[in-house]
C-alpha atoms as a PDB file:
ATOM      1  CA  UNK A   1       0.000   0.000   0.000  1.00  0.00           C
ATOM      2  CA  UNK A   2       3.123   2.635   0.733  1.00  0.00           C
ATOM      3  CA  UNK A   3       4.550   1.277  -2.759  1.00  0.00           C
ATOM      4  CA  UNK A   4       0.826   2.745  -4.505  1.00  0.00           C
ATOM      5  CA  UNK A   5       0.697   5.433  -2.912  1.00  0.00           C
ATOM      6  CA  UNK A   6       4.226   7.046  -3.577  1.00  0.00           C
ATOM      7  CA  UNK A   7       3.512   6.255  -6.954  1.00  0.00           C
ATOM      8  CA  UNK A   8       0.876   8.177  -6.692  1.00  0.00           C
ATOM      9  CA  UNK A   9       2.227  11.318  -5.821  1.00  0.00           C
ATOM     10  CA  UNK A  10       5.056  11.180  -8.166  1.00  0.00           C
ATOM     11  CA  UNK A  11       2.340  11.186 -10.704  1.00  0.00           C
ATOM     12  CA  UNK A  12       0.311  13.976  -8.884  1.00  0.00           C
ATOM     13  CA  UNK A  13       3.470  16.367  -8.805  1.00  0.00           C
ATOM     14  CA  UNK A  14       4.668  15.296 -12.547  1.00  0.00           C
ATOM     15  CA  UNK A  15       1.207  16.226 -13.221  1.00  0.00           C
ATOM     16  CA  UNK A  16       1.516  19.319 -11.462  1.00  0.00           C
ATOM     17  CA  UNK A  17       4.181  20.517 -12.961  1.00  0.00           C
ATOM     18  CA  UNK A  18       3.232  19.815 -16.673  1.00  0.00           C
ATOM     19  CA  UNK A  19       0.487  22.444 -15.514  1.00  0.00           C
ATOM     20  CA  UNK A  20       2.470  24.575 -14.232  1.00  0.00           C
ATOM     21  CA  UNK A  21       4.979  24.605 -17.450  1.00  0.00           C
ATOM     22  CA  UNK A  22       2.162  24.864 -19.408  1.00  0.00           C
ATOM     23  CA  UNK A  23       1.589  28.666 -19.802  1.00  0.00           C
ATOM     24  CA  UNK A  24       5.159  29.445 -19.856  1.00  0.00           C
ATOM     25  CA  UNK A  25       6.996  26.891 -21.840  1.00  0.00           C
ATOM     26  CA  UNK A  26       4.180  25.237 -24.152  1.00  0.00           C
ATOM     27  CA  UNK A  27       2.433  28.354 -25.149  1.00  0.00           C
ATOM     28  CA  UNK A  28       4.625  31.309 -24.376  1.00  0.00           C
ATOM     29  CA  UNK A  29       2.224  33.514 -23.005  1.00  0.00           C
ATOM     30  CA  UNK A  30       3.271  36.988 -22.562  1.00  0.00           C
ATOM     31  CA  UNK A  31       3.263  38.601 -18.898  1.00  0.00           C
ATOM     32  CA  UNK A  32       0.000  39.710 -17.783  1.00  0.00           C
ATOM     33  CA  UNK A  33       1.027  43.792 -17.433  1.00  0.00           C
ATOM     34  CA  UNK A  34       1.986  43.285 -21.255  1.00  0.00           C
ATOM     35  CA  UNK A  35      -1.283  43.255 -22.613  1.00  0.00           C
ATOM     36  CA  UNK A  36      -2.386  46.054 -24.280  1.00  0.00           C
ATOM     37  CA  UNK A  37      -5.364  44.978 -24.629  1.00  0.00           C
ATOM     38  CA  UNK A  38      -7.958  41.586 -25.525  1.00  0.00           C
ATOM     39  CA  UNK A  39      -7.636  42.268 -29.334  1.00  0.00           C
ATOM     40  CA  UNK A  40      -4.131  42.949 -29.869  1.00  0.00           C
ATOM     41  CA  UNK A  41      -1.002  41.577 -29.500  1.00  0.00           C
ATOM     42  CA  UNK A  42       2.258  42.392 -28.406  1.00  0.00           C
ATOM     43  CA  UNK A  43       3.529  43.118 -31.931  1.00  0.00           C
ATOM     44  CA  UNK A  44       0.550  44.599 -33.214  1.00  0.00           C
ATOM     45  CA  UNK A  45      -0.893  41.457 -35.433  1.00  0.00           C
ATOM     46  CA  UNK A  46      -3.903  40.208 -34.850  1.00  0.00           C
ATOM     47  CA  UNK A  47      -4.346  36.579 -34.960  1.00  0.00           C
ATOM     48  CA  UNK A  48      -7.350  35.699 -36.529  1.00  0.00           C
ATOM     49  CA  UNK A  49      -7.597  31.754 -35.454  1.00  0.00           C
ATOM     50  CA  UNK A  50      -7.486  33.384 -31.808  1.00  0.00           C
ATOM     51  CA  UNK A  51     -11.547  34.303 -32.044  1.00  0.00           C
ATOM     52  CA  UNK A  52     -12.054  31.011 -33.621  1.00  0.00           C
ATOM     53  CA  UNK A  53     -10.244  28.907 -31.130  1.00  0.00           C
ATOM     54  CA  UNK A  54     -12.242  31.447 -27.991  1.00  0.00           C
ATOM     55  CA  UNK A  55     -15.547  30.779 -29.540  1.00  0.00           C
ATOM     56  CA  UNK A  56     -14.520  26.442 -30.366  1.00  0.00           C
ATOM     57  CA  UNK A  57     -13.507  27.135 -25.988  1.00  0.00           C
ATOM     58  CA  UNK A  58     -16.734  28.435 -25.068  1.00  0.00           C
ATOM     59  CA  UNK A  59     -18.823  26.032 -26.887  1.00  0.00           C
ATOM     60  CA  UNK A  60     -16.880  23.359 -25.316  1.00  0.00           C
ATOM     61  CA  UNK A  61     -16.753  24.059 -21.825  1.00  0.00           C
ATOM     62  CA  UNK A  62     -20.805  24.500 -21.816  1.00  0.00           C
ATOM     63  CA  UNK A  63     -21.804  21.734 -23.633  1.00  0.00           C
ATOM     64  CA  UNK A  64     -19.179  19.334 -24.308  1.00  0.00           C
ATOM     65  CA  UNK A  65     -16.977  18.588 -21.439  1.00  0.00           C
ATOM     66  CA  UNK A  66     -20.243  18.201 -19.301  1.00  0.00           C
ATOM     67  CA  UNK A  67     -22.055  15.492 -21.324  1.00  0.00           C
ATOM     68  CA  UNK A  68     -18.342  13.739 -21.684  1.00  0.00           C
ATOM     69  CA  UNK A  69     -17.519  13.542 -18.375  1.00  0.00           C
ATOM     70  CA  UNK A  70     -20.894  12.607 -17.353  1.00  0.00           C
ATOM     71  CA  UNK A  71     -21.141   9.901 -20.471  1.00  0.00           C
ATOM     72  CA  UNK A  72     -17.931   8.377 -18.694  1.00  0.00           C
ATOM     73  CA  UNK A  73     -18.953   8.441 -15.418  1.00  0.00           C
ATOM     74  CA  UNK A  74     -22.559   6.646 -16.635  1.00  0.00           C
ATOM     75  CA  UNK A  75     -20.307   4.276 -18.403  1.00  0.00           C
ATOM     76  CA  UNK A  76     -18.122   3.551 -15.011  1.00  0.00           C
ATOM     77  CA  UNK A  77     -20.629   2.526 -12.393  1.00  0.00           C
ATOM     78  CA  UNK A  78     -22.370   0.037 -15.284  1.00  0.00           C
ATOM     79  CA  UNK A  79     -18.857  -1.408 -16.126  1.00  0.00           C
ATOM     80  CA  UNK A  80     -17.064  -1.527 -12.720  1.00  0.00           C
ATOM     81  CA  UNK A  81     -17.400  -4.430 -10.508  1.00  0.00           C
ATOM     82  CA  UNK A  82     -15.734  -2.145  -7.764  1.00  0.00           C
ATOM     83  CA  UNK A  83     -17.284  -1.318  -4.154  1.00  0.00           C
ATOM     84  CA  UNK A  84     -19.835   1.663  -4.259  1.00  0.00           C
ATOM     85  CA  UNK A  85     -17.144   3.213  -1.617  1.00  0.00           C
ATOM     86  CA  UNK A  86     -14.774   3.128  -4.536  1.00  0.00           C
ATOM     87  CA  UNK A  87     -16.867   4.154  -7.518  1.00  0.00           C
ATOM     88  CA  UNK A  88     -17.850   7.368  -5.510  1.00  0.00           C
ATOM     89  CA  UNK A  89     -14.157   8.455  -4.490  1.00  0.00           C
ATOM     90  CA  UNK A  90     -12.937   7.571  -8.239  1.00  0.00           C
ATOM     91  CA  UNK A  91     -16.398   9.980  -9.295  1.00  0.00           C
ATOM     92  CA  UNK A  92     -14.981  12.786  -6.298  1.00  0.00           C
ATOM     93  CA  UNK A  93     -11.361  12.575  -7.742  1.00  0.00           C
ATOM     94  CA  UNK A  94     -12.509  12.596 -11.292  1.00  0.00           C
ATOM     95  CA  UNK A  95     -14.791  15.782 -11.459  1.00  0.00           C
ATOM     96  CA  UNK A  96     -12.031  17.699  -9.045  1.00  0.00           C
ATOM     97  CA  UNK A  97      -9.504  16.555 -11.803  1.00  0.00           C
ATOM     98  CA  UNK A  98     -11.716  17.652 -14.838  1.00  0.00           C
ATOM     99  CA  UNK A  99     -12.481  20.976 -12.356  1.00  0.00           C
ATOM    100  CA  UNK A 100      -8.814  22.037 -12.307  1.00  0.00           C
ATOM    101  CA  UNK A 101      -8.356  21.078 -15.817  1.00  0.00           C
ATOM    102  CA  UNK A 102     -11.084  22.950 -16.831  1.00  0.00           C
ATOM    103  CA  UNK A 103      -9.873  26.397 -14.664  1.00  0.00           C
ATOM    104  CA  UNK A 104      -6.525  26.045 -16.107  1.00  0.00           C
ATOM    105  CA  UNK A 105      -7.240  26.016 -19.579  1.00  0.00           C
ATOM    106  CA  UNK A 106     -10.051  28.651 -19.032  1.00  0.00           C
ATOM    107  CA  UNK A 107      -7.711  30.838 -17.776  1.00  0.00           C
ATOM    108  CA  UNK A 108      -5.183  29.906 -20.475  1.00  0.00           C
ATOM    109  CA  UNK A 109      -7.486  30.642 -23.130  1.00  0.00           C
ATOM    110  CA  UNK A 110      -9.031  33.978 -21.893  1.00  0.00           C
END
C-alpha cells in the first residue's frame, strides 16, 4: 500500500508541474502587465484563429466537457465491478480533476 501510494504522488506532482509549465513553456504567453489589450497583440498582429479557437472554448466548456464527463462516469458505475465506496471516491477525484483542468485552460485561453 506505501509502494501505490508514492507512486501516486510522483504522478500527482509530474502532473503538477506539466500544468504549471504549461503557460510558460508550451504556449509562451506573454506577462500579464503586457497586454495592451484583448484584441491585440504584443507586436501589433492580430491573430485571426485566436476568435475562432475562444468561440470552439466556449462552446466546449458549456456543452461538451459536461455530457463527456458525465457519459464516462454513466459508463463507469455500469462497467465496474468495484465497491460503491470506490466508484464514488474515483467519481470525487474525477470531477475535481476535470475541475482544475477545466480552470486552467479557461484561464489559459481567456
Amino acid at each position: 500500500m506505501g509502494n501505490f501510494i508514492s507512486k501516486i504522488k510522483k504522478v500527482v506532482v509530474m502532473a503538477m508541474r506539466v500544468i504549471i509549465a504549461l503557460p510558460s513553456k508550451i504556449f509562451a504567453t506573454i506577462a500579464p502587465e503586457n497586454y495592451i489589450n484583448e484584441y491585440q497583440t504584443l507586436y501589433g498582429v492580430r491573430n485571426p484563429d485566436f476568435f475562432l479557437i475562444k468561440g470552439i472554448w466556449n462552446i466546449a466548456r458549456i456543452t461538451i466537457i459536461p455530457i463527456a464527463v458525465l457519459i464516462g462516469l454513466i459508463v463507469y458505475f455500469k462497467k465496474s465491478k468495484n465497491s460503491t465506496k470506490k466508484k464514488v471516491l474515483v467519481t470525487i477525484l474525477t470531477i475535481a480533476i476535470v475541475a482544475v483542468i477545466y480552470c486552467i485552460v479557461n484561464k489559459i485561453i481567456i
